[in-house]
Protein backbone atom coordinates (compact mmCIF):
# COMPACT_ATOMS: atom_id res chain seq x y z
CA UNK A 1 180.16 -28.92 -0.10
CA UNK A 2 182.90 -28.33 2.72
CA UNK A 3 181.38 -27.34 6.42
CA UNK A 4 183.93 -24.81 7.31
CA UNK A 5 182.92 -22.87 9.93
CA UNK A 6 184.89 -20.27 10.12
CA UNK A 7 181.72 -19.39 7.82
CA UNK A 8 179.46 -19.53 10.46
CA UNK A 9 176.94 -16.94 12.21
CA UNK A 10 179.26 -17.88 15.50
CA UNK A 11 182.10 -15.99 13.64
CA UNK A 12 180.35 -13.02 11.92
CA UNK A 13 177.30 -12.26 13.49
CA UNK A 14 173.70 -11.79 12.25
CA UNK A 15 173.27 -11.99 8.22
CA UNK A 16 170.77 -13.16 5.96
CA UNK A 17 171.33 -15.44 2.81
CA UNK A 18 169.21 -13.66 -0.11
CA UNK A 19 168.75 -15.49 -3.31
CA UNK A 20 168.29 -13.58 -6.69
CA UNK A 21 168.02 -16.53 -8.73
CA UNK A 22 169.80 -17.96 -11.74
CA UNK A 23 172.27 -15.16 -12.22
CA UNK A 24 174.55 -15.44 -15.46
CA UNK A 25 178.08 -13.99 -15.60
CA UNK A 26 180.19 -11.51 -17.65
CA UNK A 27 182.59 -14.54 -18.49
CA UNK A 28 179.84 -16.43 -19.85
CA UNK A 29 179.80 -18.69 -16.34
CA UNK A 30 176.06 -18.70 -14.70
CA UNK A 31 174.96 -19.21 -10.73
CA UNK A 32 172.21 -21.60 -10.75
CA UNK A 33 171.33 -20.13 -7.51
CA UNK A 34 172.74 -16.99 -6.49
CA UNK A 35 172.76 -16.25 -2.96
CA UNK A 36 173.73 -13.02 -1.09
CA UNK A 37 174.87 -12.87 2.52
CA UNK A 38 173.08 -9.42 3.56
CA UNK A 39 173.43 -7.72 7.01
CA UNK A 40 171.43 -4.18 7.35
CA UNK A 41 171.59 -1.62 10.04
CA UNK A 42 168.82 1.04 10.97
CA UNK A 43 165.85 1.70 8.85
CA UNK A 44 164.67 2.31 5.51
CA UNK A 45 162.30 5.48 5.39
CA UNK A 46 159.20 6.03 3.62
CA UNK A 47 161.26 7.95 0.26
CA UNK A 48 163.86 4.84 0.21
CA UNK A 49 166.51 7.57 -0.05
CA UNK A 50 168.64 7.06 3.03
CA UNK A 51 170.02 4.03 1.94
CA UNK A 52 174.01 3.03 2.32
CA UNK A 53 175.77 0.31 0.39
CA UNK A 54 178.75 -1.40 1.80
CA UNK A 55 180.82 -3.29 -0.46
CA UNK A 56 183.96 -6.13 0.73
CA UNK A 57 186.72 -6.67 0.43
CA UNK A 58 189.72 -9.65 -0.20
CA UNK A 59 189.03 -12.20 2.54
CA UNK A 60 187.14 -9.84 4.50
CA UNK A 61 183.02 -9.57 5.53
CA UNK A 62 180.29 -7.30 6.20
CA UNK A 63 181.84 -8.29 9.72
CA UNK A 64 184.84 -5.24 9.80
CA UNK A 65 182.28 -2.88 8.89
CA UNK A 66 180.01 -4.17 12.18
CA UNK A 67 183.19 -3.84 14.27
CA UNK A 68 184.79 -0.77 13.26
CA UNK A 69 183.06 1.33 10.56
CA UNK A 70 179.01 1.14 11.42
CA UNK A 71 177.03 2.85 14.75
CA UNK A 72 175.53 6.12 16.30
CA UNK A 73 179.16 7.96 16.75
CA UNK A 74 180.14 7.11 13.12
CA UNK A 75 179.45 9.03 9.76
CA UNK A 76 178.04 5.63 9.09
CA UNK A 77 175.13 5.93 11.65
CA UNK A 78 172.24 3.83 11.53
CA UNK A 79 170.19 5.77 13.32
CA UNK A 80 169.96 7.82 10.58
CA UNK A 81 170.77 5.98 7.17
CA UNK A 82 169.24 2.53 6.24
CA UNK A 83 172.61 1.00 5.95
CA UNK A 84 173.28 -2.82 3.96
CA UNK A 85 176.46 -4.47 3.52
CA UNK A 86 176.12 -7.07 1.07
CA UNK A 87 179.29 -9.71 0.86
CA UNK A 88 180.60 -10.09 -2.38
CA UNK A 89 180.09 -13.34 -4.35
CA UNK A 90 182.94 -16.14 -3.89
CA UNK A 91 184.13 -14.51 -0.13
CA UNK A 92 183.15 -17.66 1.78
CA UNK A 93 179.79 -16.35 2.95
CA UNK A 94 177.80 -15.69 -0.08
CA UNK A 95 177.81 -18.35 -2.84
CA UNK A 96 181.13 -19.50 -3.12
CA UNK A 97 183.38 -22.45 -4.51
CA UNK A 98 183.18 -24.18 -0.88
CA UNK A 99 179.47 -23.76 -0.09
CA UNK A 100 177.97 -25.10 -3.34
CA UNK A 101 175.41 -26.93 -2.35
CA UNK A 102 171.86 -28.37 -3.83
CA UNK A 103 170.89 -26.27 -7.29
CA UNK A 104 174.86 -25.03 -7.27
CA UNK A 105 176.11 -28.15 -6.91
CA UNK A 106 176.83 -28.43 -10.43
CA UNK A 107 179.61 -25.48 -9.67
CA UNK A 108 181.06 -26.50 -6.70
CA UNK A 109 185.01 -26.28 -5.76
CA UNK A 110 187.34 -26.86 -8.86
CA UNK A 111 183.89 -25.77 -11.49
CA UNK A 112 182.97 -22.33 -9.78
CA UNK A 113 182.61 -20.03 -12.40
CA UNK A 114 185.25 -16.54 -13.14
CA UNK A 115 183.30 -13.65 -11.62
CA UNK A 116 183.82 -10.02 -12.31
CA UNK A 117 183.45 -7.26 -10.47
CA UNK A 118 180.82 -6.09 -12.67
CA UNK A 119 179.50 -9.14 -11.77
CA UNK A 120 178.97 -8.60 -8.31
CA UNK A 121 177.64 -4.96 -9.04
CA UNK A 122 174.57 -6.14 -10.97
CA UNK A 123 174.15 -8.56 -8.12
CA UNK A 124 173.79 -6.03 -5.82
CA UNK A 125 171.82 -3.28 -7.55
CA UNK A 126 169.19 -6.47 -8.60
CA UNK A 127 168.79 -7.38 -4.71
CA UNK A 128 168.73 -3.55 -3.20
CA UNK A 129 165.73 -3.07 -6.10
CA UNK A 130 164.36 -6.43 -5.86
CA UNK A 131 164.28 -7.35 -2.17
CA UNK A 132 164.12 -3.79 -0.38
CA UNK A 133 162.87 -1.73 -3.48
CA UNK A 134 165.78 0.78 -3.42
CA UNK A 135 166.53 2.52 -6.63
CA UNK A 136 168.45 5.33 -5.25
CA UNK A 137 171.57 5.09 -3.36
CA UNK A 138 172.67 7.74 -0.97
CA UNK A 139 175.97 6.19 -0.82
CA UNK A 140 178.31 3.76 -1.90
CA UNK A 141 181.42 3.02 0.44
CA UNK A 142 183.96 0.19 0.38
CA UNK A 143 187.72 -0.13 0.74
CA UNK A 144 190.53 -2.15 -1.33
CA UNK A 145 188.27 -4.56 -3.64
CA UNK A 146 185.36 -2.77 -2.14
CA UNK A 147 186.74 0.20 -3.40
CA UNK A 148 186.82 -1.62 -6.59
CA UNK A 149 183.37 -2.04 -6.31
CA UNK A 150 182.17 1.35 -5.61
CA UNK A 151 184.16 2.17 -8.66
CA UNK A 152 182.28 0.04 -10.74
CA UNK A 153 179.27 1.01 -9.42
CA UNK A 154 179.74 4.94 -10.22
CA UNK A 155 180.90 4.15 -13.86
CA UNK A 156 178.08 1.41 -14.42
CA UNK A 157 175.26 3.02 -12.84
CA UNK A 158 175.93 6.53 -12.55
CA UNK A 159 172.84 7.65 -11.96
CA UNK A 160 171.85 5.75 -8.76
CA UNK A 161 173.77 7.16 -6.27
CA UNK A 162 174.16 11.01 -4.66
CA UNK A 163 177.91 10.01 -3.38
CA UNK A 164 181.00 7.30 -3.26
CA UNK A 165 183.68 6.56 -1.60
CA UNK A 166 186.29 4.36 -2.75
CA UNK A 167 188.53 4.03 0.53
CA UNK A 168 192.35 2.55 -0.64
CA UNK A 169 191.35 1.33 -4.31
CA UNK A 170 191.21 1.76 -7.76
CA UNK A 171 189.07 1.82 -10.82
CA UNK A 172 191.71 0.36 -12.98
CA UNK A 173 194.00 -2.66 -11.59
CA UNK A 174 197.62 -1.88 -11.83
CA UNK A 175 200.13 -4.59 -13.45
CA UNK A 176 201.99 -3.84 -10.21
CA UNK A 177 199.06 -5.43 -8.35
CA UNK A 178 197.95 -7.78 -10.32
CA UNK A 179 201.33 -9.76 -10.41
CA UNK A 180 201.41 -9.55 -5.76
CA UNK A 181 197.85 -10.84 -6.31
CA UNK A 182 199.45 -13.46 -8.67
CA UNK A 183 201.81 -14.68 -5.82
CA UNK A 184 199.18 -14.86 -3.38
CA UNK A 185 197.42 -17.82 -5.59
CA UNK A 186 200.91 -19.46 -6.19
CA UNK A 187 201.37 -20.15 -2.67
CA UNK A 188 197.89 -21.88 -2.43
CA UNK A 189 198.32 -23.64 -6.13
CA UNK A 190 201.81 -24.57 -4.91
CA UNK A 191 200.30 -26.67 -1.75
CA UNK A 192 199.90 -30.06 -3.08
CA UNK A 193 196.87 -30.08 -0.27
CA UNK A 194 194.85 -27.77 -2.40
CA UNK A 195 194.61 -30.76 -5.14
CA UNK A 196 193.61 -28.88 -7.85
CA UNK A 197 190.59 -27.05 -5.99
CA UNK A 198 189.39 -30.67 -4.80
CA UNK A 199 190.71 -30.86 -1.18
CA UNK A 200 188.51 -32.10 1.31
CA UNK A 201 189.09 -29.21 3.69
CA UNK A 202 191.13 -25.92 3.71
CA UNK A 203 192.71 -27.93 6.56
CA UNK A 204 194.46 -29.57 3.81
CA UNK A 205 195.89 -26.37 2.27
CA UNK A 206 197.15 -24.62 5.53
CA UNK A 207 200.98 -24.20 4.07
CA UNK A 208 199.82 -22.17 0.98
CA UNK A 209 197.53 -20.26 3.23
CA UNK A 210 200.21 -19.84 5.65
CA UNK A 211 202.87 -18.60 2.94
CA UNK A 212 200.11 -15.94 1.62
CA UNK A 213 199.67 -14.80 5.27
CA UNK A 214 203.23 -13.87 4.98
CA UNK A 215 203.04 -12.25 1.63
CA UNK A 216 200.13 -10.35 3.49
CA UNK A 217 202.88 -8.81 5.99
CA UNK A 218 205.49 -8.35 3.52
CA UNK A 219 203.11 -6.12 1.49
CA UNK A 220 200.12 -5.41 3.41
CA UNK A 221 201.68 -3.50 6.13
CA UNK A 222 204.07 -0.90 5.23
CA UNK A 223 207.35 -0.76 5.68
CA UNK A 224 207.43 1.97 8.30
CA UNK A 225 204.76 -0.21 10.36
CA UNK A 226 207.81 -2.83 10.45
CA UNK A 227 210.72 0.08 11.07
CA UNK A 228 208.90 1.35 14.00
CA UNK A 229 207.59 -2.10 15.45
CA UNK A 230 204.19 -1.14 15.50
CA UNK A 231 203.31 -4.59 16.31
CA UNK A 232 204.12 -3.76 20.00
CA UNK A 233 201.21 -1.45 20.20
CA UNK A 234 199.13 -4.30 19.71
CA UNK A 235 200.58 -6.34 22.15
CA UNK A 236 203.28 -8.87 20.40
CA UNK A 237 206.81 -9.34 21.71
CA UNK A 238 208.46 -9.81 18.63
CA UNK A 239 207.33 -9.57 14.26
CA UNK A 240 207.15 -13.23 14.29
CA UNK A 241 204.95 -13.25 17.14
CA UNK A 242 203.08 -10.78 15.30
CA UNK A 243 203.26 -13.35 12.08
CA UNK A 244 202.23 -16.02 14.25
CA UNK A 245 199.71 -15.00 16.31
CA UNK A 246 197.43 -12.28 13.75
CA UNK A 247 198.09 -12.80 10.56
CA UNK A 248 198.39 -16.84 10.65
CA UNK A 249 195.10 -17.26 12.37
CA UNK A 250 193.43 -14.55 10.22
CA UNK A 251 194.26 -16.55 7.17
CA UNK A 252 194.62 -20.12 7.64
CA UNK A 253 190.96 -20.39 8.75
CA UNK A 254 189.85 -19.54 5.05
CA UNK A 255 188.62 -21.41 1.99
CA UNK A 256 191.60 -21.35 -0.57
CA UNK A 257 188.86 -21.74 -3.54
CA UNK A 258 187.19 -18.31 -2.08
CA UNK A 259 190.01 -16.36 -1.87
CA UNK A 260 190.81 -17.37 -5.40
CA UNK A 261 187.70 -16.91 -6.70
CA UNK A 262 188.42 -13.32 -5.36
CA UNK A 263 191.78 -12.68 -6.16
CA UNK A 264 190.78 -13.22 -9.83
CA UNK A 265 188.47 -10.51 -9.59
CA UNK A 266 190.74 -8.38 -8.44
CA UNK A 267 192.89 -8.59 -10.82
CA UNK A 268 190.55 -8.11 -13.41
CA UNK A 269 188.75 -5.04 -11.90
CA UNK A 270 188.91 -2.22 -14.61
CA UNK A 271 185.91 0.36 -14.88
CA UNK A 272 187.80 1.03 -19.03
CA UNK A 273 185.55 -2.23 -20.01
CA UNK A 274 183.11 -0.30 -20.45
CA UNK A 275 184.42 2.46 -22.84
CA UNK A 276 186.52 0.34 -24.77
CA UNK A 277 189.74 0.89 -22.52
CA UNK A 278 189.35 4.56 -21.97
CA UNK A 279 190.19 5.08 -18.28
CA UNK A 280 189.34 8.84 -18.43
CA UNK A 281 185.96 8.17 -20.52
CA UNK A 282 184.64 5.60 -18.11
CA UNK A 283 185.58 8.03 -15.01
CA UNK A 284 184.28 10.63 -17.45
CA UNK A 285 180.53 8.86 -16.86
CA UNK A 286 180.67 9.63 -13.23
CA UNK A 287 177.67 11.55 -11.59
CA UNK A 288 178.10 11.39 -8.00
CA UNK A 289 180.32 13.47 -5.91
CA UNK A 290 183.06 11.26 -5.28
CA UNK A 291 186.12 11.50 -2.18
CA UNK A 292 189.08 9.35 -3.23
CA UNK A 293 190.43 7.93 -0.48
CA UNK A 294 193.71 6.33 -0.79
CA UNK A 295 196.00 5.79 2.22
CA UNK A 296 199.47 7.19 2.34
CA UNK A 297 201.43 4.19 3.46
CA UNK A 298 199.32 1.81 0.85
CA UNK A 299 201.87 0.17 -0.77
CA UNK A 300 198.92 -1.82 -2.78
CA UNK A 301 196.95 1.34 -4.11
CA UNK A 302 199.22 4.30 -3.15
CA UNK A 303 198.16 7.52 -3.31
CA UNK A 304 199.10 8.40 -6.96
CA UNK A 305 197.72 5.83 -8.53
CA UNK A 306 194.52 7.33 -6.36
CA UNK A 307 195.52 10.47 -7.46
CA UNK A 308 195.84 9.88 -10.76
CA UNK A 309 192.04 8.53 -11.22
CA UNK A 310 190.87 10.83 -8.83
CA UNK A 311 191.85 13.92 -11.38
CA UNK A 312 189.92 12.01 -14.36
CA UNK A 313 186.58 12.31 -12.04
CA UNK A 314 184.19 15.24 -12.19
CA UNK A 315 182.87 16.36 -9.28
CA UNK A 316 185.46 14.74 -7.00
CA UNK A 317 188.11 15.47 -4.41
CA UNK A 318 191.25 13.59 -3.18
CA UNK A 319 191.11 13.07 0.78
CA UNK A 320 194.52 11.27 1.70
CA UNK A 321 193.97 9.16 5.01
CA UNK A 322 197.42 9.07 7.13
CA UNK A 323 197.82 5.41 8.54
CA UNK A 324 201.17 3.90 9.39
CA UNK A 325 199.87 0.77 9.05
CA UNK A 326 199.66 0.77 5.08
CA UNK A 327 196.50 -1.25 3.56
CA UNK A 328 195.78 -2.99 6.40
CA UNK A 329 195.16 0.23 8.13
CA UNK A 330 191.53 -0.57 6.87
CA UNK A 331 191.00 -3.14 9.66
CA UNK A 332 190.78 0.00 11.76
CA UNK A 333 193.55 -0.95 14.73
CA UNK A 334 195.30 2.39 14.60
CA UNK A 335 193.31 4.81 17.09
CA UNK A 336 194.03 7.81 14.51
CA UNK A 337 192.57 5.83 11.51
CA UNK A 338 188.40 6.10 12.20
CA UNK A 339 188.49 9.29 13.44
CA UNK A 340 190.04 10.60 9.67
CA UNK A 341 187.27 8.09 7.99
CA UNK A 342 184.46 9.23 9.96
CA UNK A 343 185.40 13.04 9.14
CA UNK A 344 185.80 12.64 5.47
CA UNK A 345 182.36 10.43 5.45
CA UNK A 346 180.96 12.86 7.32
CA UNK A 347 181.62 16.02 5.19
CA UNK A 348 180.74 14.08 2.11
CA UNK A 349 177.34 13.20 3.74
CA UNK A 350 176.80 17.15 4.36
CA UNK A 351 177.46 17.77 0.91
């Protein structure tokens, strides 16, 4: 087990670490003890029906969604919905390569097990029934593998949720995407420091994660962020500036086994598992009204390949968000890019 504490309650707040048990895997893998890092906000009522799941996303936490996403002047409002995030499995804070520890031992660093996004699904839905008793979702929200997520979670249970919102990703993982993904783990296996998975601290590996962090701008930000120097409006003189003093930071601080662990996900997300590779079938299962929610500048899951889902989905609408600042618009800096999410949650929650 590595102490990194970037992982810490000092860094993201109040959560809970929920076990559900031995939990075995789609891959064939099993969690000897699975643990969920849970945050909630508000209450749940009498009915359990106002309940909100927030799913994560690629080195991100419940943490964004506290910041940004979640309070009384957002669609997300806690004052009226019982709102959870729960942190997918392998992100650092619920059980993951680097925090292995006691019954999970057995799994730790170079032996953690492939997980699917199915896998994290059944993870959930067993915890929201288990530990609060929910078996009816009002909502399912979560952007870029969060997105991949909700997917998963309208095709695989279709029945146990009124609405979703997959905000800037798809059901089915592009070859486009899956290759960037691909180079993002080549700069961490290409760090001697990362030792096979074995390093002694993510310390060790901070080259790779430094190279990804610049894969990050060259992709995760669009090209017109770059054009028009966006990066002044947050206060940098120059892009390297930029490079060096938001995206460096952000990354470097991680666990290289946890952001492989979820980069392999990622690239395996495809809702078609389930009907034999029929895209249109598997979106064909879909019960819940559904707003598609790619944004324009996404240059990861651009609007058509939104689009094209989006038109295999009953019951569903396409609601384009405009954000200069491509996929990592999501992190919420531009002031134009909440007020669009907040409207589009909103009139789905009116629905």
């Amino acid at each position: 087990m590595i102490d990194n504490p970037f992982y810490s309650h000092e860094h993201h707040g109040d959560y809970e670490l929920i076990s559900i048990g031995r939990f075995e895997l789609e891959e064939g893998g099993v969690i000897p003890d699975c643990r969920l890092a849970v945050t909630t906000w508000g209450e749940l009522n009498a009915a359990k029906d106002n309940a909100i799941l927030i799913t994560t996303w690629y080195s991100g936490t419940h943490q964004i969604w506290r910041d940004a996403y979640v309070g009384p002047d957002h669609a997300l409002n806690p004052e009226k919905y019982f709102i959870v995030a729960i942190n997918q499995i392998g992100n650092g804070l619920s059980t993951s390569p680097h925090n292995a520890d006691g019954a999970n031992a057995e799994i730790a660093m170079s032996r953690f097990p492939k997980v699917r996004i199915g896998d994290d699904v059944r993870a959930q839905e067993q915890l929201l029934r288990e530990h609060f008793g929910i078996e009816q979702l009002e909502l399912v929200v979560g952007g870029s593998m969060g997105a991949q997520q909700t997917w998963e979670w309208l095709v695989r249970f279709p029945d146990r949720m009124r609405l979703g919102a997959p905000i800037a990703g798809t059901a089915q993982n592009t070859p486009h995407d899956w290759l960037y993904t691909e180079t993002l783990n080549e700069q961490i296996w290409s760090d001697p420091g990362w030792n096979g998975g074995e390093y002694a601290s993510n310390a060790e590996v901070v080259d790779g994660l430094t190279r990804q962090a610049h894969l990050w701008g060259v992709m995760g930000f669009s090209t017109e962020f770059w054009k028009q120097e966006v990066w002044r409006a947050l206060e940098f003189e120059s892009k390297e500036a930029f490079l060096a003093g938001f995206l460096e930071p952000y990354f470097t601080v991680m666990d290289p086994n946890a952001l492989l662990t979820c980069a392999w996900k990622w690239q395996h997300g495809d809702v078609a598992r389930h009907t034999g590779g029929d895209l249109a079938a598997a979106l064909g299962r879909i019960q819940a009204k559904v707003f598609v929610m790619p944004i324009d500048e996404d240059m990861f899951f651009p609007p058509r390949d939104c689009a094209a889902e989006q038109a295999l989905t009953p019951n569903s609408e396409l609601r384009v968000v405009e954000d200069v600042l491509g996929h990592l618009g999501l992190f919420a800096v531009a002031p134009t890019y909440m007020p669009q999410i907040d409207r589009h949650l909103g009139e789905l929650l009116a629905t």
